[in-house]
Protein backbone atom coordinates (compact mmCIF):
# COMPACT_ATOMS: atom_id res chain seq x y z
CA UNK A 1 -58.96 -10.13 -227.57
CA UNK A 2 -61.62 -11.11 -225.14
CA UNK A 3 -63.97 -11.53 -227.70
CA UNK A 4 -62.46 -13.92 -229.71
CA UNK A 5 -62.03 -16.13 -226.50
CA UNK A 6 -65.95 -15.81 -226.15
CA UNK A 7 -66.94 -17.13 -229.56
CA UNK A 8 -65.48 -20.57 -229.22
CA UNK A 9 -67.55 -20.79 -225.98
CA UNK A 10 -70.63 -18.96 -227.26
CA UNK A 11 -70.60 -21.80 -230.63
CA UNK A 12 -70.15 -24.65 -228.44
CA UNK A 13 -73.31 -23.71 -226.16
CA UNK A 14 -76.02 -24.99 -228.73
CA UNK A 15 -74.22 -27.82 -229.48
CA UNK A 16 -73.70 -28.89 -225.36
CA UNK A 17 -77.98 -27.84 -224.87
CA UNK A 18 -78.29 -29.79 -227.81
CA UNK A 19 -76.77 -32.96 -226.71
CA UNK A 20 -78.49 -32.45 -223.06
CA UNK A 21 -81.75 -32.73 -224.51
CA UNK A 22 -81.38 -35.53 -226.84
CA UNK A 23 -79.51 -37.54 -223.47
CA UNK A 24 -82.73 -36.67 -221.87
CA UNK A 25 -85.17 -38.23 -224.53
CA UNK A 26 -83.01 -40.80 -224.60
CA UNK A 27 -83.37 -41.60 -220.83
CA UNK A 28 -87.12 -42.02 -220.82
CA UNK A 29 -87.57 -43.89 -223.84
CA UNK A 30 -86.68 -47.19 -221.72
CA UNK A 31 -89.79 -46.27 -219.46
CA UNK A 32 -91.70 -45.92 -222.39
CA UNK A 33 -90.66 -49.20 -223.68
CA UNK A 34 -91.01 -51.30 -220.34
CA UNK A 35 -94.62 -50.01 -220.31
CA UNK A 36 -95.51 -51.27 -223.47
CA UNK A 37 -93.53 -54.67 -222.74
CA UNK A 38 -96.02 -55.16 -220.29
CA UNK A 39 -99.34 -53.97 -221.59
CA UNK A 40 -98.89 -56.53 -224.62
CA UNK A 41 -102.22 -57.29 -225.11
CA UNK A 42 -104.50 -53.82 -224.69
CA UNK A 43 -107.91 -53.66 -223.58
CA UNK A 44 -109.56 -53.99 -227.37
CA UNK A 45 -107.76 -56.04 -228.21
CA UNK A 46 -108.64 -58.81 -225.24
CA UNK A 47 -112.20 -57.89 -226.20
CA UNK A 48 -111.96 -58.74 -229.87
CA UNK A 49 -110.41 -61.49 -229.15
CA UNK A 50 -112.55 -63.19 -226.16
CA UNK A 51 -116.08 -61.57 -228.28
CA UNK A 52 -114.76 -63.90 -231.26
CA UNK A 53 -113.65 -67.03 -228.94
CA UNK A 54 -116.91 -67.43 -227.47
CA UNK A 55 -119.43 -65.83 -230.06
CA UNK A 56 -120.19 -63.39 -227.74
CA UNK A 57 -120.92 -59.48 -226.86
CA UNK A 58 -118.54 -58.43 -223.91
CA UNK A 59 -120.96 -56.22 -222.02
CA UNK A 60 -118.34 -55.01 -218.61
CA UNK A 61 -114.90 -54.69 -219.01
CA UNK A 62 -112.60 -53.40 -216.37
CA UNK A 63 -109.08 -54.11 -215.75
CA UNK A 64 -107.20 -54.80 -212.22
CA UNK A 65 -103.36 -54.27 -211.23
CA UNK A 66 -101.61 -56.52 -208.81
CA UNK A 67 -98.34 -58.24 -207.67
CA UNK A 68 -96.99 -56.21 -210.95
CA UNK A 69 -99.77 -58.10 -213.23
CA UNK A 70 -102.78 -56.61 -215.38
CA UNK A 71 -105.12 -58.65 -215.99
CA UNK A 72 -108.79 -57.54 -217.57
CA UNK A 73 -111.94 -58.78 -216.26
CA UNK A 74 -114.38 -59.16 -219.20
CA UNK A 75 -118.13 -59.91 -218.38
CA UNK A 76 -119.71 -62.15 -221.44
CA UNK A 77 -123.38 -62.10 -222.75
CA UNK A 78 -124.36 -64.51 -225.78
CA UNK A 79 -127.20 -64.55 -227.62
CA UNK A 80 -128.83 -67.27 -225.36
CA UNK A 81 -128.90 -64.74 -222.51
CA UNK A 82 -126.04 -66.62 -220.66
CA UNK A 83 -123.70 -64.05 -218.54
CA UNK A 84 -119.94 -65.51 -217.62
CA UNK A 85 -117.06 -63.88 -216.52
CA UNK A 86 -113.56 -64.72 -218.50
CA UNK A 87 -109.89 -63.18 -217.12
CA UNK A 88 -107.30 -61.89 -219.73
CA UNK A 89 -103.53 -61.78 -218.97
CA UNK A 90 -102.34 -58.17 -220.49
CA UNK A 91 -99.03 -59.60 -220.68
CA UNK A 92 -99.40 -62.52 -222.57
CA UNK A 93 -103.19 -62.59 -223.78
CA UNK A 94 -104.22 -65.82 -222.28
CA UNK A 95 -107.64 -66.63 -221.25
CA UNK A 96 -108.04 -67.94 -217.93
């Protein structure tokens, strides 16, 4: 008889391991998410769209992280030879 009381329990293992790992994907998909909330604008992107705004190459890119912002600092180089500087909220995309 004490092997028909183990079945039950040996069945219902897989199914409790089962459920443990899908709770546990579950849980870090909002971190996941939250990241790419804030990143909404990534690195190419800002450059593609600051090289086509102002006709021009982006020749440094680098991006800083502070008081829970990114922002990417883009150095500019058109065909003139002139050399500017232009900041890109990751969040939002705007040019400041």
């Amino acid at each position: 008889m004490n092997a028909w009381r183990a079945a039950p329990l040996i069945l219902w293992l897989p199914v409790v391991g089962a459920n443990a790992a899908a709770a546990s994907t579950a849980a870090a998909e909002p971190i996941g998410r939250m990241a790419v909330a804030r990143a909404a604008v990534s690195m190419d992107q800002a450059v593609k769209m600051v090289e086509q705004r102002f006709r021009a190459r982006v020749v440094k890119a680098e991006t800083q992280k502070g008081d829970g912002r990114t922002v990417y600092v883009l150095r500019l180089l058109n065909d003139s030879g002139k050399v500017w500087t232009v900041r890109v909220d990751a969040a939002d995309g705007s040019v400041q």
